[in-house]
Protein backbone atom coordinates (compact mmCIF):
# COMPACT_ATOMS: atom_id res chain seq x y z
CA UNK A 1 46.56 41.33 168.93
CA UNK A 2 46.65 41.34 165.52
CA UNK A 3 44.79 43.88 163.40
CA UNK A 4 42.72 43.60 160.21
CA UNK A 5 44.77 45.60 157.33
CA UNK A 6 42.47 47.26 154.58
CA UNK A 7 43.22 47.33 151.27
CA UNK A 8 44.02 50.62 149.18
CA UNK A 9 40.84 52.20 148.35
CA UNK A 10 39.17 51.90 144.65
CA UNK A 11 39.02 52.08 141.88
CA UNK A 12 42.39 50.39 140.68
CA UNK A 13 43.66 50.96 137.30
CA UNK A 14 45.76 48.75 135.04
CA UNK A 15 48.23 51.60 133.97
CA UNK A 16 49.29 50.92 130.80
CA UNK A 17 50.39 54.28 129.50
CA UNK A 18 51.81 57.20 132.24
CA UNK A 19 48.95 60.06 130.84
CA UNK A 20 45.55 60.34 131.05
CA UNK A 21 42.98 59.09 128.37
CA UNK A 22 42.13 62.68 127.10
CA UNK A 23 46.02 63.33 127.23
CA UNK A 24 46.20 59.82 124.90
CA UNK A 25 44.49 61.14 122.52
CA UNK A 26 45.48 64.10 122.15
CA UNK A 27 49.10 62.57 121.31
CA UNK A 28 47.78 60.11 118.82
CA UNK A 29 46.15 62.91 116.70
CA UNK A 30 49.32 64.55 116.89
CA UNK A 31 51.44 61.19 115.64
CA UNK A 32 52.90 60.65 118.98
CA UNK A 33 52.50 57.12 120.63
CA UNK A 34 53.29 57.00 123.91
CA UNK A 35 56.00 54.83 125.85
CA UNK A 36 54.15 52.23 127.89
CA UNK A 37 54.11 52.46 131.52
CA UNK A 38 56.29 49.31 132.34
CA UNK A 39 59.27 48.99 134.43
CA UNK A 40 62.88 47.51 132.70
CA UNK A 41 61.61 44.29 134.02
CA UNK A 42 58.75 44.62 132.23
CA UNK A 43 56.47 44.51 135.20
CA UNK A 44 52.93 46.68 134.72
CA UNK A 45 51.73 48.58 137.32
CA UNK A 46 48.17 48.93 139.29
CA UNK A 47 47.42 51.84 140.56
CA UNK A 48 44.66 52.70 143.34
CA UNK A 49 43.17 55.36 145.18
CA UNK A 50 41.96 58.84 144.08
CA UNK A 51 43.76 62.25 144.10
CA UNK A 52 46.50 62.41 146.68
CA UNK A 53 45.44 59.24 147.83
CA UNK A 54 46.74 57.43 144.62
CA UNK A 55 49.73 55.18 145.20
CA UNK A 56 50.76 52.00 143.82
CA UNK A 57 49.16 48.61 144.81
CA UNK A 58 51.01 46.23 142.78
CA UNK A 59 53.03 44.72 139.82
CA UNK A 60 52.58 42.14 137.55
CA UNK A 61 55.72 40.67 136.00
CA UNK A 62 56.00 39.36 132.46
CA UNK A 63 56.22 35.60 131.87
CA UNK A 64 57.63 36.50 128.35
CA UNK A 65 61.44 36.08 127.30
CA UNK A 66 62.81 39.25 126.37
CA UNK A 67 65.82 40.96 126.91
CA UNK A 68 67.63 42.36 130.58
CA UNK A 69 66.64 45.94 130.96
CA UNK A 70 64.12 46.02 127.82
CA UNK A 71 61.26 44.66 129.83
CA UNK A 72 59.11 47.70 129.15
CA UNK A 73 59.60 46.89 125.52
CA UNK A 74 58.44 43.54 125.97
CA UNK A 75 54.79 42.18 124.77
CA UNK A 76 53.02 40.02 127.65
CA UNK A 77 49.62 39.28 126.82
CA UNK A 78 49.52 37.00 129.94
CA UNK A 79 51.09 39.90 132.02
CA UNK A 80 48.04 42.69 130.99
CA UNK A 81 45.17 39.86 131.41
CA UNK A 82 46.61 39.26 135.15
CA UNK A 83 47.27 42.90 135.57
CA UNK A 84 43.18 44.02 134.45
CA UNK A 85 42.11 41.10 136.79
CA UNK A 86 43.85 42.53 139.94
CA UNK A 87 42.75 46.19 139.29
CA UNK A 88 38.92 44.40 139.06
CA UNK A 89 39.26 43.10 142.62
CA UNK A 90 37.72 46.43 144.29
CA UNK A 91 34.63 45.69 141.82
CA UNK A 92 34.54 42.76 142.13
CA UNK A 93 35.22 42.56 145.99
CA UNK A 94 31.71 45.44 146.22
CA UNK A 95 29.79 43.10 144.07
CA UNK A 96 30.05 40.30 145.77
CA UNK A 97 29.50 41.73 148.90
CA UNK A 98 26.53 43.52 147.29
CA UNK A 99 24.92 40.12 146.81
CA UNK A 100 25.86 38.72 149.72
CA UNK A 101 23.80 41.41 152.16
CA UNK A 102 20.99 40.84 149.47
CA UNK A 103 20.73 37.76 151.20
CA UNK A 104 23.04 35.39 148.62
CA UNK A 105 23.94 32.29 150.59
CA UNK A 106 26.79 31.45 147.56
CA UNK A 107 28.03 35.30 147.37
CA UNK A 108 28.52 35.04 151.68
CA UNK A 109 29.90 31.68 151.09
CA UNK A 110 32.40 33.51 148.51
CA UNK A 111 32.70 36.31 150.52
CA UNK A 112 33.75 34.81 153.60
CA UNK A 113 36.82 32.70 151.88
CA UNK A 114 38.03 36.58 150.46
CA UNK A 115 37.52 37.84 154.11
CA UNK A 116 40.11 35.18 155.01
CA UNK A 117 42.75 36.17 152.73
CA UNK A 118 42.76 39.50 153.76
C-alpha cells in the first residue's frame, strides 16, 4: 500500500542571500554586500521548515547563459520569479484550503487537483 508523503512544513523561503535580514543590514551599513546564495550552477535555493527542522526543499535552475562554474554570478530574473512562487506554495496551499472548508465549491474544486499531485 502506498502511503501519502507530506510536504516539508512552512513557511518556505526563497534564499537569496546565506544571513539573516537583520544580519543584511547590518553588512550594508558597513559597505559589505553579500555573496548571493546560489550554487556554481546558478541554481537558488528554497528553504523550509523552522529551527532544526529547516532543510532544503528545492532548486530552481537558471535559464540564463552564463558561464560553467559562475552560475552564482549569474542574473536570472526568470530563475527568482519561479523560485518566490515555489516558496508561496505552503501559503498558498493553507489559503486555498482555508476557502475550501468555508464552503468554496471552486477552492475544493482547486484543492482536490493539488491533493492529486501530492
Amino acid at each position: 500500500m502506498k502511503t501519502k508523503a507530506e510536504p516539508t512544513s512552512g513557511p518556505w523561503e526563497f534564499v537569496t542571500y546565506g544571513v539573516t535580514t537583520s544580519q543584511l543590514e547590518m553588512m550594508r551599513r558597513a559597505g559589505i554586500e553579500p555573496a548571493r546564495a546560489l550554487t556554481n550552477e546558478g541554481q537558488a535555493s528554497i528553504m523550509g521548515g523552522l529551527g532544526d527542522d529547516r532543510r532544503l526543499v528545492a532548486r530552481v535552475e537558471c535559464q540564463a547563459d552564463y558561464k560553467r562554474g559562475q552560475g552564482h554570478t549569474a542574473k536570472c530574473a526568470e530563475r527568482d520569479a519561479n523560485a518566490r512562487l515555489i516558496a508561496a506554495a505552503p501559503i498558498l496551499y493553507a489559503y486555498v484550503k482555508a476557502r475550501t472548508e468555508a464552503g468554496d465549491p471552486e477552492a475544493a474544486r482547486i484543492l482536490d487537483g493539488l491533493e492529486a499531485q501530492l
